[in-house]
N, C-alpha and C. Protein backbone atom coordinates (compact mmCIF):
# COMPACT_ATOMS: atom_id res chain seq x y z
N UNK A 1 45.50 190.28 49.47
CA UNK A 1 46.50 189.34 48.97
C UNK A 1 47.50 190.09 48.08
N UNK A 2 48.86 189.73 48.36
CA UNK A 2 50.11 190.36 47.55
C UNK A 2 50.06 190.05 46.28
N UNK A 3 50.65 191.01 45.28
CA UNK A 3 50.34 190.75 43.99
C UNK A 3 51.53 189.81 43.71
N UNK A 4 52.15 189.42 42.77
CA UNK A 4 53.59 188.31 42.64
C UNK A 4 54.57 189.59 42.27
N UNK A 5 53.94 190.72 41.67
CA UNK A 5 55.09 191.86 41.60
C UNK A 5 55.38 192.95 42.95
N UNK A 6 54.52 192.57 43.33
CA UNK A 6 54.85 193.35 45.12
C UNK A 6 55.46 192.58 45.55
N UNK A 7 55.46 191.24 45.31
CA UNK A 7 56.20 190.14 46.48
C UNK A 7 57.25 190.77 45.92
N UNK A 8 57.50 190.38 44.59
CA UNK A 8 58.95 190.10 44.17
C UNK A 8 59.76 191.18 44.87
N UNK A 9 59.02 192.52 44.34
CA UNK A 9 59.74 193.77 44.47
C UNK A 9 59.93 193.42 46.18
N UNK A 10 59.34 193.32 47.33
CA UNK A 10 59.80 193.34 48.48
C UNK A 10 60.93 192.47 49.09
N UNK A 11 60.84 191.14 47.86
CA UNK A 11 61.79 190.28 48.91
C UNK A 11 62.97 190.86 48.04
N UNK A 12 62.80 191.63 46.90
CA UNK A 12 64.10 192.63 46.50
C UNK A 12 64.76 193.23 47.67
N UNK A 13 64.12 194.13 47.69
CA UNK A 13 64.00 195.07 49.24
C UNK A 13 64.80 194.55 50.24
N UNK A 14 63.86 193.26 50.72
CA UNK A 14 64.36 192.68 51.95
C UNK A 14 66.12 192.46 52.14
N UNK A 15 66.26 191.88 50.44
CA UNK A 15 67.25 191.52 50.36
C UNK A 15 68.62 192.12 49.98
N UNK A 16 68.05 193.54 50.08
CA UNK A 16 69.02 194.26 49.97
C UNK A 16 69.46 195.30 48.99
N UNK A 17 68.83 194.97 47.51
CA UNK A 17 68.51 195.48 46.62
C UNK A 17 68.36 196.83 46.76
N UNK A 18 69.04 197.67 45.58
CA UNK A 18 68.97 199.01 45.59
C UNK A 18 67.41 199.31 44.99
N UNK A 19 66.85 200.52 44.88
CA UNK A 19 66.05 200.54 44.11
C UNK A 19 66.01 200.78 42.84
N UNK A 20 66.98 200.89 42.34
CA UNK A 20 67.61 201.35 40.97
C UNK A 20 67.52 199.96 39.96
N UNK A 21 68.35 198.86 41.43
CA UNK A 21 68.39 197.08 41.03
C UNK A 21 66.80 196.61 40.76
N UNK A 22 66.37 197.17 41.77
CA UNK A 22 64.47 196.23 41.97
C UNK A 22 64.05 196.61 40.69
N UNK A 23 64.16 198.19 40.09
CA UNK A 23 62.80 198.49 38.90
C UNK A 23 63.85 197.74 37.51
N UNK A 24 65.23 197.27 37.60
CA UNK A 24 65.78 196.96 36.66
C UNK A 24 65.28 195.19 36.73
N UNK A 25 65.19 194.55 37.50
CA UNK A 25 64.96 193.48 37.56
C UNK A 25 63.13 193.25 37.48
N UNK A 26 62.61 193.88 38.05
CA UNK A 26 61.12 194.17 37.42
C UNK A 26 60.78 194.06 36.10
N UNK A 27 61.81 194.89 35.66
CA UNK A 27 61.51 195.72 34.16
C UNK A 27 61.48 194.36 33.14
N UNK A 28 62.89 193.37 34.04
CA UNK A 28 63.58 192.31 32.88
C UNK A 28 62.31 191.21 33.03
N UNK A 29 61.83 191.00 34.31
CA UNK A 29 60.60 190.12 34.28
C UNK A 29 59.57 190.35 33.60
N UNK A 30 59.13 191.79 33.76
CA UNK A 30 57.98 192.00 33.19
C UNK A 30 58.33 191.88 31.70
N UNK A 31 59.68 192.12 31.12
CA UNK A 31 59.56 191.93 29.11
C UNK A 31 59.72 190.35 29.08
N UNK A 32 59.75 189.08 30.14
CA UNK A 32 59.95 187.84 29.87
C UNK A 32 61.61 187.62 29.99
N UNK A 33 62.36 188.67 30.30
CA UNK A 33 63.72 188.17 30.05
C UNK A 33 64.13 187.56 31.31
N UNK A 34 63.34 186.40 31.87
CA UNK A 34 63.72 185.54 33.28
C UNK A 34 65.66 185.44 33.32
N UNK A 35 65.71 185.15 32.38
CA UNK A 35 67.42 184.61 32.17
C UNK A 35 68.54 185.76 32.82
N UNK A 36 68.15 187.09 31.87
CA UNK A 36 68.94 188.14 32.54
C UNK A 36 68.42 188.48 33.49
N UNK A 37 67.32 188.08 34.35
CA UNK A 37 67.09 188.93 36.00
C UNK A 37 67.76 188.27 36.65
N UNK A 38 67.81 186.52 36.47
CA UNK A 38 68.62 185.62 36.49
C UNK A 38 70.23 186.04 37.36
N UNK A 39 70.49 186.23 36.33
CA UNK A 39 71.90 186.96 36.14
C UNK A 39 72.31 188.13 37.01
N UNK A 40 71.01 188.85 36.92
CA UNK A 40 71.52 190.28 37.82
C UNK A 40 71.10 189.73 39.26
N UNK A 41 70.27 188.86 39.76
CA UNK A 41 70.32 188.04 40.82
C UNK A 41 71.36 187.44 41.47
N UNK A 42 72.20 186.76 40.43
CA UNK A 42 73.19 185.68 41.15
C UNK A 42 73.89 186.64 41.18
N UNK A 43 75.07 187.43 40.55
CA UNK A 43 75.92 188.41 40.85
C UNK A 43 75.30 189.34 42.08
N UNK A 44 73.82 189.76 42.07
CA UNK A 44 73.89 190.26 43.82
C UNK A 44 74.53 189.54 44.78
N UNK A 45 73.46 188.04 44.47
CA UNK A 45 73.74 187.02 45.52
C UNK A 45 75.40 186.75 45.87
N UNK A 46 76.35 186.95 45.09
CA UNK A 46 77.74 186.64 45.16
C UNK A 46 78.57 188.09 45.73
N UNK A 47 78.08 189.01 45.38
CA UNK A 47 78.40 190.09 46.33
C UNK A 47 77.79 190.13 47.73
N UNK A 48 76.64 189.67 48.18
CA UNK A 48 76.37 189.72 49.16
C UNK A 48 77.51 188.52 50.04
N UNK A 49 77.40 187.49 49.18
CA UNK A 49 78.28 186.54 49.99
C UNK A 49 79.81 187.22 50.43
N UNK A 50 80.15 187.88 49.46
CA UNK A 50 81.34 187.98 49.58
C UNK A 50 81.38 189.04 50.76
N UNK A 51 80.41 189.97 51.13
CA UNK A 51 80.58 190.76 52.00
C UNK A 51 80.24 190.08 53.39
N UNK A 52 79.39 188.95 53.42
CA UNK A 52 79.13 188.62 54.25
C UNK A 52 80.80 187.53 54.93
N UNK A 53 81.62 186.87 53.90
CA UNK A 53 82.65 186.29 54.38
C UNK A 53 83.54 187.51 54.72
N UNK A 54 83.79 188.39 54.89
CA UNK A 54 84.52 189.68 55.09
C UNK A 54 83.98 190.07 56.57
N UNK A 55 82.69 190.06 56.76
CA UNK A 55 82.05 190.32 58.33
C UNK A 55 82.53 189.09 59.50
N UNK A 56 82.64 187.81 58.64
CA UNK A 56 82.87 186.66 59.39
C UNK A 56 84.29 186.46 59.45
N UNK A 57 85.72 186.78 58.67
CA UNK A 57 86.71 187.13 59.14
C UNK A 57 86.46 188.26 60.10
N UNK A 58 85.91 189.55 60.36
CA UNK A 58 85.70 190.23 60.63
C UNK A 58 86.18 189.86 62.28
N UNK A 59 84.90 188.93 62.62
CA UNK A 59 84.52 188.38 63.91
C UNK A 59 85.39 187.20 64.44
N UNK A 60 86.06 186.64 63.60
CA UNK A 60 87.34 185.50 64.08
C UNK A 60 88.20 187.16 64.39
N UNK A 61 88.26 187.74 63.66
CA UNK A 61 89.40 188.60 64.66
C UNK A 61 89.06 189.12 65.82
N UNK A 62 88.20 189.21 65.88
CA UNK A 62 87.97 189.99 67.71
C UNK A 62 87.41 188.65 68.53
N UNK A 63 87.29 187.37 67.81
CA UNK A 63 86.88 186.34 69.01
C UNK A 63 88.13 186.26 69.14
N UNK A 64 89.14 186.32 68.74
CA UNK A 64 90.62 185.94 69.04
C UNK A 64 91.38 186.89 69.64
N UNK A 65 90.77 188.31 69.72
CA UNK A 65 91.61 189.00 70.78
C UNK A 65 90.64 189.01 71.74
N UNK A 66 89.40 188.51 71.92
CA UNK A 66 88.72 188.47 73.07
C UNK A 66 89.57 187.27 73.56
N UNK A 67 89.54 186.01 73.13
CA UNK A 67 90.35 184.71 73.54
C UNK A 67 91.81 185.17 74.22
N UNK A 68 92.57 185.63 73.72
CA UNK A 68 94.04 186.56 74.13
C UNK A 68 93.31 186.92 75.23
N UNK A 69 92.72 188.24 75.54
CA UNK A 69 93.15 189.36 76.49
C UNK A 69 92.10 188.36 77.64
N UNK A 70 91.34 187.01 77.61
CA UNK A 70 90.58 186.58 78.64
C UNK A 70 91.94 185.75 79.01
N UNK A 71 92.90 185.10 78.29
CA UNK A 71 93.83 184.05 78.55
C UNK A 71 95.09 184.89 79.65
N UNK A 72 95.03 186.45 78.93
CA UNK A 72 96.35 186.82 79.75
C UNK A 72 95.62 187.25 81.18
N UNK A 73 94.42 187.18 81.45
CA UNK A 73 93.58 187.60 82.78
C UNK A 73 94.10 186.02 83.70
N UNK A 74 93.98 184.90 82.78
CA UNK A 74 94.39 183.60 83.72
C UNK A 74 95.54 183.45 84.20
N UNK A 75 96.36 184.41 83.71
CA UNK A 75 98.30 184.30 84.15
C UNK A 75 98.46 184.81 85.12
């Protein structure tokens, strides 16, 4: 059975987390400071988003020159 600090540290991991981020956010749990891991959590979480809306413009641009170059095949 996983310990709750292996979990944590992995779904760090999973999620993308540097390892530099995981033992800093470890560190803040293990002294009780929930609030600031908190913190260094949501600011991942908002960089990840933001990279992830950047991949998804990303992909409206090439569904739209896929859409183009299938439309000028119908002319």
């Amino acid at each position: 059975m996983k310990t709750v600090k292996s979990t944590v540290s992995q779904t760090l991991s999973d999620a993308g987390c540097s390892r530099t981020a995981v033992c800093e956010i470890e560190s803040l749990l293990n002294d009780g400071k929930k609030r600031e891991a908190i913190i260094l959590l949501t600011a991942h979480r908002k960089k990840l988003l933001e990279k992830l809306h950047i991949k998804q413009k990303n992909l409206a641009c090439l569904d739209y020159l896929i859409y183009t170059l299938k439309q000028e095949d119908k002319k």
